[in-house]
PDB file of N, CA and C in Angstrom:
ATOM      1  N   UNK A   1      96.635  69.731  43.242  1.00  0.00           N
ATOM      2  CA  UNK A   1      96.235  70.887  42.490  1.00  0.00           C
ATOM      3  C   UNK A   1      94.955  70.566  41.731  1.00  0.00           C
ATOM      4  N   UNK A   2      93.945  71.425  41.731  1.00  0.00           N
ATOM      5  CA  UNK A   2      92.678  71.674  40.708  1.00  0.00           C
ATOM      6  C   UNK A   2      92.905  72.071  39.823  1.00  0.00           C
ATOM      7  N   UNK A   3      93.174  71.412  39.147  1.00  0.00           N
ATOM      8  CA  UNK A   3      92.776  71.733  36.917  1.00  0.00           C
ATOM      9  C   UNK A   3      91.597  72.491  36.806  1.00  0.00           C
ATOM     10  N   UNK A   4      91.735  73.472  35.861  1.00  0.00           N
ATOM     11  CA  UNK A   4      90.772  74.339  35.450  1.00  0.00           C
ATOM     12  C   UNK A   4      89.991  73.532  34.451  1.00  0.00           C
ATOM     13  N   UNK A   5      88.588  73.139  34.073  1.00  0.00           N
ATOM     14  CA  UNK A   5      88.083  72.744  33.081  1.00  0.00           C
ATOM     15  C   UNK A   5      88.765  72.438  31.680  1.00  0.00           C
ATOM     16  N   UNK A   6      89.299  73.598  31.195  1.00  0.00           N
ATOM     17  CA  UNK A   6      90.224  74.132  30.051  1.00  0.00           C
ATOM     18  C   UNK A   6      91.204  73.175  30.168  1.00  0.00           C
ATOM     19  N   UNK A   7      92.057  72.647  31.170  1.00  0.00           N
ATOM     20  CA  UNK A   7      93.211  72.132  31.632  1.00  0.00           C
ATOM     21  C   UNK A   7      93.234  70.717  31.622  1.00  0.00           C
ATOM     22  N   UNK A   8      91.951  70.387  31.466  1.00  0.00           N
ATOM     23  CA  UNK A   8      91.792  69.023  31.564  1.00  0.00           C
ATOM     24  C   UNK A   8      91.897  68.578  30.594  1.00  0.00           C
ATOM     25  N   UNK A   9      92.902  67.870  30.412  1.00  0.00           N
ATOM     26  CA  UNK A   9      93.487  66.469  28.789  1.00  0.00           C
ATOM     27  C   UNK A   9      92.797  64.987  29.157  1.00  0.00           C
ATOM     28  N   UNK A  10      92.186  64.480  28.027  1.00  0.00           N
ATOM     29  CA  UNK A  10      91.818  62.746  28.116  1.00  0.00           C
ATOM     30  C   UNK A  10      92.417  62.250  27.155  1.00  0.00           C
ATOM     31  N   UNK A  11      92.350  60.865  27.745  1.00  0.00           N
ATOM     32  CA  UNK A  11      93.320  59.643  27.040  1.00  0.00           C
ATOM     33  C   UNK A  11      92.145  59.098  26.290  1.00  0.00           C
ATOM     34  N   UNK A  12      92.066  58.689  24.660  1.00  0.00           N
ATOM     35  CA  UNK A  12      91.553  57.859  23.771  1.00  0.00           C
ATOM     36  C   UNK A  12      91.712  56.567  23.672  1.00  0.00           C
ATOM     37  N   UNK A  13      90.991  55.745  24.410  1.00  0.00           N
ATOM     38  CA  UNK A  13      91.474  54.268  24.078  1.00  0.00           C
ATOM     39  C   UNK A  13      91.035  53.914  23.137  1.00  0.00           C
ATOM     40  N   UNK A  14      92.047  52.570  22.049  1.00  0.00           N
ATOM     41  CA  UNK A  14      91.362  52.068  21.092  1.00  0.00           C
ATOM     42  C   UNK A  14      89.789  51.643  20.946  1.00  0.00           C
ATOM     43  N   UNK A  15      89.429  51.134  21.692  1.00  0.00           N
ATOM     44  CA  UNK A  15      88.182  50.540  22.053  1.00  0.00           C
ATOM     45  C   UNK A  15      87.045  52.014  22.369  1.00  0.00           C
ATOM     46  N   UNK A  16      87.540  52.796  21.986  1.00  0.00           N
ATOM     47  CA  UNK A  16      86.679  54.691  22.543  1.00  0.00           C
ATOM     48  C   UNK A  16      86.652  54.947  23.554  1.00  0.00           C
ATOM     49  N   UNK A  17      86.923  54.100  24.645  1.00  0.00           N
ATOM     50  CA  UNK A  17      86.765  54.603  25.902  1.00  0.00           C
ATOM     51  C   UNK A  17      87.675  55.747  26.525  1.00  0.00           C
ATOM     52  N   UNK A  18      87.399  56.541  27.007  1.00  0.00           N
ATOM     53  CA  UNK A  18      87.804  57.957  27.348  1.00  0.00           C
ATOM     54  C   UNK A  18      88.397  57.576  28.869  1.00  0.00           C
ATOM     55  N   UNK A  19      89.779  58.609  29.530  1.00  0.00           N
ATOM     56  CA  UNK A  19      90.217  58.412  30.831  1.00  0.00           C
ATOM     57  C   UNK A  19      90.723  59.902  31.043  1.00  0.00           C
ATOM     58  N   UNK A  20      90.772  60.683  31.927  1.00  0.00           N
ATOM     59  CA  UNK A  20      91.573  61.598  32.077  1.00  0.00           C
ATOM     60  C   UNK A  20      92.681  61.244  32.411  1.00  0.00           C
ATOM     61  N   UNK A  21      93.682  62.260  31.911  1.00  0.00           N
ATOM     62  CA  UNK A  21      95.045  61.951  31.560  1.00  0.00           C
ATOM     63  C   UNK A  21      95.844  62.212  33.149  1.00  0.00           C
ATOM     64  N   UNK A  22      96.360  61.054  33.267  1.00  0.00           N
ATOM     65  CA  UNK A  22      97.229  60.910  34.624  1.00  0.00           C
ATOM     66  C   UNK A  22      98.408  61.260  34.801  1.00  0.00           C
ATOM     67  N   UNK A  23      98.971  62.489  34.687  1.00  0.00           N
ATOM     68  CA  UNK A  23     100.396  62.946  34.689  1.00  0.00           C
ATOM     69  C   UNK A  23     101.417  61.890  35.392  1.00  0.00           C
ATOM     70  N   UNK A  24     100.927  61.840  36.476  1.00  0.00           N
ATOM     71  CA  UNK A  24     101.980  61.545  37.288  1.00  0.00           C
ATOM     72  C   UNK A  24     102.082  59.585  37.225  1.00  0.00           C
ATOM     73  N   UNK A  25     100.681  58.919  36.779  1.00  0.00           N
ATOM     74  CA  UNK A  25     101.515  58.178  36.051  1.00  0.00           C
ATOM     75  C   UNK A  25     101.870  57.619  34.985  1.00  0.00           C
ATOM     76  N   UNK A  26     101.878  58.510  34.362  1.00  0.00           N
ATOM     77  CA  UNK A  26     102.446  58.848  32.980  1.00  0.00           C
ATOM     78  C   UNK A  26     104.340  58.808  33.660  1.00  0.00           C
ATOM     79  N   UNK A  27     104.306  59.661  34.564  1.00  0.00           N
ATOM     80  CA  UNK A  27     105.648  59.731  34.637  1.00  0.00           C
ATOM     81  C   UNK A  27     106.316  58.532  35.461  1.00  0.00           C
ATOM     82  N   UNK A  28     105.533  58.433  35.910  1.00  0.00           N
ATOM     83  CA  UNK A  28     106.149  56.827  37.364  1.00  0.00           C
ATOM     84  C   UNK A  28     106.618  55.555  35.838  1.00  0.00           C
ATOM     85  N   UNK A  29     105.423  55.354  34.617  1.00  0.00           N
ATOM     86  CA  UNK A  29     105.762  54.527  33.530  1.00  0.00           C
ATOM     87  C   UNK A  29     107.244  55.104  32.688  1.00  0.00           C
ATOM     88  N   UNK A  30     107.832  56.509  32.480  1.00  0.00           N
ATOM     89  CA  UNK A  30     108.643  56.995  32.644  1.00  0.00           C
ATOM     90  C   UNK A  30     110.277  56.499  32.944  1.00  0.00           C
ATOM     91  N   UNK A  31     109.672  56.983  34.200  1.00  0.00           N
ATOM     92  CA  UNK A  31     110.956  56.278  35.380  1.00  0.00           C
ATOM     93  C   UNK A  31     110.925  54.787  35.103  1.00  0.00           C
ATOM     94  N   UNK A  32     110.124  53.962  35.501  1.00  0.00           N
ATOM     95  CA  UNK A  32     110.270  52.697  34.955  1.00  0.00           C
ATOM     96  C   UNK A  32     111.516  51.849  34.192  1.00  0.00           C
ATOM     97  N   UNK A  33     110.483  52.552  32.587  1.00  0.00           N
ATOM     98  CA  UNK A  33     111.497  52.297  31.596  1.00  0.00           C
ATOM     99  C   UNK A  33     113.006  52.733  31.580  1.00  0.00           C
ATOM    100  N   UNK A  34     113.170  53.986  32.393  1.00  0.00           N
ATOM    101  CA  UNK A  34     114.352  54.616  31.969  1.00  0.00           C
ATOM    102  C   UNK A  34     115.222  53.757  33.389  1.00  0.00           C
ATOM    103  N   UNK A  35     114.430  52.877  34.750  1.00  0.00           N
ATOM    104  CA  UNK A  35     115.458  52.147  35.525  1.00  0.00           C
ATOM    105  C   UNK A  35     115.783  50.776  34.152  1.00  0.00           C
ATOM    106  N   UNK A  36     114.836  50.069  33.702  1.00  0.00           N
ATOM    107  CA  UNK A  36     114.821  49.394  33.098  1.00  0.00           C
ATOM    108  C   UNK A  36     116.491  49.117  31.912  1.00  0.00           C
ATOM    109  N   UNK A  37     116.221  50.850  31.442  1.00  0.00           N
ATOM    110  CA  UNK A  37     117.767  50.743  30.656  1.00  0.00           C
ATOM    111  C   UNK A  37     118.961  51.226  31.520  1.00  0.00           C
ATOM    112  N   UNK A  38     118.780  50.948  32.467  1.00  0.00           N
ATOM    113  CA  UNK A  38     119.742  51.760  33.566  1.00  0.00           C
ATOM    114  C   UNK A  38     120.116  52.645  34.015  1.00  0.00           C
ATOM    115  N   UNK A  39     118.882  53.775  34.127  1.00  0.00           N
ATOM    116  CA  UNK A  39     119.090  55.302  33.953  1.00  0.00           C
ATOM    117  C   UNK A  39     118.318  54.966  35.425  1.00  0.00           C
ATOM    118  N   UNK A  40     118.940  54.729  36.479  1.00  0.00           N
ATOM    119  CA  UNK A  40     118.277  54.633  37.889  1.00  0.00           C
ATOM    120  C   UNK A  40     117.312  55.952  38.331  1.00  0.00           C
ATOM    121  N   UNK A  41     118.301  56.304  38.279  1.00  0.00           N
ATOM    122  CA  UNK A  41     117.857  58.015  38.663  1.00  0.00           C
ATOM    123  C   UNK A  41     117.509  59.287  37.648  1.00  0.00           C
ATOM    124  N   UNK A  42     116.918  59.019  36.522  1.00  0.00           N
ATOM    125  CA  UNK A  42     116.425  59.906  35.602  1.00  0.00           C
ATOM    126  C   UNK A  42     115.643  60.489  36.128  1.00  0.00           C
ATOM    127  N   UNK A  43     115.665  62.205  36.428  1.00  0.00           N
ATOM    128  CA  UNK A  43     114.333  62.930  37.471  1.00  0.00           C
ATOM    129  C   UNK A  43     114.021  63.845  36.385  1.00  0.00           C
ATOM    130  N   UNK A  44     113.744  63.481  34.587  1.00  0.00           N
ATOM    131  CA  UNK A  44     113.427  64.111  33.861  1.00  0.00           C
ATOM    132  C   UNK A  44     112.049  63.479  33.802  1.00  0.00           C
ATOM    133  N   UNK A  45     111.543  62.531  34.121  1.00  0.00           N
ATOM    134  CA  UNK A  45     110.752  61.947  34.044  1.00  0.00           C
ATOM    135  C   UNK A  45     108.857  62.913  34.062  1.00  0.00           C
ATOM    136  N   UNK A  46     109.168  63.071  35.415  1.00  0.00           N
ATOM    137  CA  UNK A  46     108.168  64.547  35.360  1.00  0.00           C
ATOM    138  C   UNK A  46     108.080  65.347  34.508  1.00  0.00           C
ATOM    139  N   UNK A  47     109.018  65.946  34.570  1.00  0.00           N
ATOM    140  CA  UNK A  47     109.599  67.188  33.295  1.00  0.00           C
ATOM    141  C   UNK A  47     108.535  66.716  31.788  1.00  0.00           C
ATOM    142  N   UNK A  48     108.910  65.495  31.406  1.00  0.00           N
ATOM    143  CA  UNK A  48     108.488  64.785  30.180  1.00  0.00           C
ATOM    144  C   UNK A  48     106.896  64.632  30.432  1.00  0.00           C
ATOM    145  N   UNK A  49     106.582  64.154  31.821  1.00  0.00           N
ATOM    146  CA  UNK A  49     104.700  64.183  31.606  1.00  0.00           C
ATOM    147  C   UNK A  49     104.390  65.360  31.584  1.00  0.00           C
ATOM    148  N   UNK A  50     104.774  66.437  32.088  1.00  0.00           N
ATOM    149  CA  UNK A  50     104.442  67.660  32.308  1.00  0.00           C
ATOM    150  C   UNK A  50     104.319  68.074  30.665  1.00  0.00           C
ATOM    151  N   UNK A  51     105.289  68.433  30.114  1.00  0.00           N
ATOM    152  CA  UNK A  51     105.687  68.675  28.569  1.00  0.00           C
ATOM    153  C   UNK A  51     104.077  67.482  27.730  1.00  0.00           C
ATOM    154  N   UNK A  52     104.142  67.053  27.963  1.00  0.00           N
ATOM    155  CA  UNK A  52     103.252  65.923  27.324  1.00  0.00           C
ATOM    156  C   UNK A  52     101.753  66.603  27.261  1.00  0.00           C
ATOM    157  N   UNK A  53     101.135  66.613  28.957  1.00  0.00           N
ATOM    158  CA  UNK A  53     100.148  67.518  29.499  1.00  0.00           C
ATOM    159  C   UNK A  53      99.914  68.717  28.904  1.00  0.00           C
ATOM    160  N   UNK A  54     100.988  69.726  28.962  1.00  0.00           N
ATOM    161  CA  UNK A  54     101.239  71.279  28.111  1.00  0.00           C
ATOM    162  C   UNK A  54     100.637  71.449  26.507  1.00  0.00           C
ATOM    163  N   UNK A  55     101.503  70.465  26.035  1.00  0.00           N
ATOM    164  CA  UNK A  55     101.347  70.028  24.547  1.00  0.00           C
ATOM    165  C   UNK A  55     100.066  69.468  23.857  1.00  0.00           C
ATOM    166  N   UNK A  56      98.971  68.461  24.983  1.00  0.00           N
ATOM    167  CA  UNK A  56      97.556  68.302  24.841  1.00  0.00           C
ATOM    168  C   UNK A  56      96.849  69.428  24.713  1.00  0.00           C
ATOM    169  N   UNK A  57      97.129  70.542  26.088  1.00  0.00           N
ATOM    170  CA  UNK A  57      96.227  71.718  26.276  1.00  0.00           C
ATOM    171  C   UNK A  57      96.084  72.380  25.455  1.00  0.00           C
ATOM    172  N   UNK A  58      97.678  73.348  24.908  1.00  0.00           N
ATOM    173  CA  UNK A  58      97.800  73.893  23.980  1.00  0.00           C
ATOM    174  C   UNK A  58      97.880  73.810  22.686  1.00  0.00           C
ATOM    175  N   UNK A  59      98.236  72.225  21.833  1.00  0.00           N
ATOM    176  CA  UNK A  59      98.518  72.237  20.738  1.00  0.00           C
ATOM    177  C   UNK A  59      97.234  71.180  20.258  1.00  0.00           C
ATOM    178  N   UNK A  60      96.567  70.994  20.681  1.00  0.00           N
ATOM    179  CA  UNK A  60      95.099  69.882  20.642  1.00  0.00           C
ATOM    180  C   UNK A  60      93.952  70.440  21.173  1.00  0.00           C
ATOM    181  N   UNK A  61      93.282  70.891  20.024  1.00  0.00           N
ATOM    182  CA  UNK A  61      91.782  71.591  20.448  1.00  0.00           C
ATOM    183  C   UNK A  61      91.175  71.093  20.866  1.00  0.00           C
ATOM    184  N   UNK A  62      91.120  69.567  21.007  1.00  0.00           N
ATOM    185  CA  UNK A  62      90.428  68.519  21.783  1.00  0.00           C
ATOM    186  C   UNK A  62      90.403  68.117  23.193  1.00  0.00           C
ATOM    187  N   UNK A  63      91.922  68.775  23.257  1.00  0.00           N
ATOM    188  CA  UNK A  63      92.808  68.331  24.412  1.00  0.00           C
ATOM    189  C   UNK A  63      92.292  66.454  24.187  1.00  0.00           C
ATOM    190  N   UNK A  64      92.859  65.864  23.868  1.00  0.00           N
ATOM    191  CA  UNK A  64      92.563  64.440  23.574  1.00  0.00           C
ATOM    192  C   UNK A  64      93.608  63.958  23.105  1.00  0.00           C
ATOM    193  N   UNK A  65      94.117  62.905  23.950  1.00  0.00           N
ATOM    194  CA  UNK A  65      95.656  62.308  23.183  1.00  0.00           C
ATOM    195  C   UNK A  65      95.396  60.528  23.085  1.00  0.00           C
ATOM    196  N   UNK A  66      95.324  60.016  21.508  1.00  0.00           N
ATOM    197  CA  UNK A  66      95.634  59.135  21.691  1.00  0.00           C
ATOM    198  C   UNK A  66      96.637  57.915  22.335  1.00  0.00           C
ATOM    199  N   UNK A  67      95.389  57.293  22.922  1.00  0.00           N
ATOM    200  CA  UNK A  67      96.644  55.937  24.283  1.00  0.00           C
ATOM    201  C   UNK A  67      97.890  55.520  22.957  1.00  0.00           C
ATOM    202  N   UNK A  68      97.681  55.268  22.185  1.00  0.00           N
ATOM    203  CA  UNK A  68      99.102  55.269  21.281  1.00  0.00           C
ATOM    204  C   UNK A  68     100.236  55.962  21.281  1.00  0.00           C
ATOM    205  N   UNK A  69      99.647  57.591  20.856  1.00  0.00           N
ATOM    206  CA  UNK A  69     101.010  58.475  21.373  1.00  0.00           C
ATOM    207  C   UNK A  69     101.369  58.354  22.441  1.00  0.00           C
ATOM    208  N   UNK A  70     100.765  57.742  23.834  1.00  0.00           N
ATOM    209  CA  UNK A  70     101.911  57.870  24.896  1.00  0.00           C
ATOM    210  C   UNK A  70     102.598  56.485  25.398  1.00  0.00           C
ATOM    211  N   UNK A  71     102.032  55.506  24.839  1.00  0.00           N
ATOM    212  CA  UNK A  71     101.695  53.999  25.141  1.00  0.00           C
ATOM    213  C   UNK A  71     103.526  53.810  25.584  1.00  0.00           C
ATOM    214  N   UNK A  72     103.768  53.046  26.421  1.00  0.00           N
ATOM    215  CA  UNK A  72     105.234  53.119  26.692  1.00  0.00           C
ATOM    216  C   UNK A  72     105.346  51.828  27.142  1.00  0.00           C
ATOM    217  N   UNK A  73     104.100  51.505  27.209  1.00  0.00           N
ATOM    218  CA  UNK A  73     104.240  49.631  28.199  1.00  0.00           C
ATOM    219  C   UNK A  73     105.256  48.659  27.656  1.00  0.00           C
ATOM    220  N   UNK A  74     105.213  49.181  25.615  1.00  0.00           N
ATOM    221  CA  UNK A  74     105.225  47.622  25.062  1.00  0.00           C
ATOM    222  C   UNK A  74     107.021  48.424  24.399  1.00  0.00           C
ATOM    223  N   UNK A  75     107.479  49.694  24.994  1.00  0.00           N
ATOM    224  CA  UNK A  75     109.030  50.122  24.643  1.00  0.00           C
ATOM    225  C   UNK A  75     110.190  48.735  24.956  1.00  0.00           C
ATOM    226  N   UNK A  76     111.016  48.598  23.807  1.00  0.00           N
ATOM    227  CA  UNK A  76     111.598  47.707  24.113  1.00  0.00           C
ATOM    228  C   UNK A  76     112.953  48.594  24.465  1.00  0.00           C
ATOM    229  N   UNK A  77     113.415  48.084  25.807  1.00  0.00           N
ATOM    230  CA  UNK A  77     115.126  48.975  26.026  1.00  0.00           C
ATOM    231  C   UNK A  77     115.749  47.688  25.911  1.00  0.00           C
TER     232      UNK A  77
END
């Protein structure tokens, strides 16, 4: 799918460097964590980047989400 200009969310890295925001793996890091605590098959995972994505567009005039708010690497389960 083509994102409309408008539609397009970026990631803030500490360091300033800018990324457009990768839904999907946003959600694959997701799934991950949630095999990690033993939730094999959690297919909310999407659901949650999607919601994430939505919430940049609409609730962030910047559309700009700090790599902090989504950072999931360093979650301890």
């Amino acid at each position: 799918m083509i994102r409309l200009q408008q539609d397009i969310v970026w990631v803030k890295f500490e360091d300033g460097r800018m990324a457009p925001f990768d839904e999907q793996r946003l959600a694959l890091s997701i799934q991950h964590v949630a095999e990690r605590a033993g939730h094999s098959d959690w297919w909310l995972a999407e659901s949650v980047a999607a919601a994430v994505h939505a919430y940049a567009v609409k609730c962030r005039s910047d559309c700009v989400i700090p790599s902090r708010e989504i950072e999931i690497g360093r979650a301890h389960v």
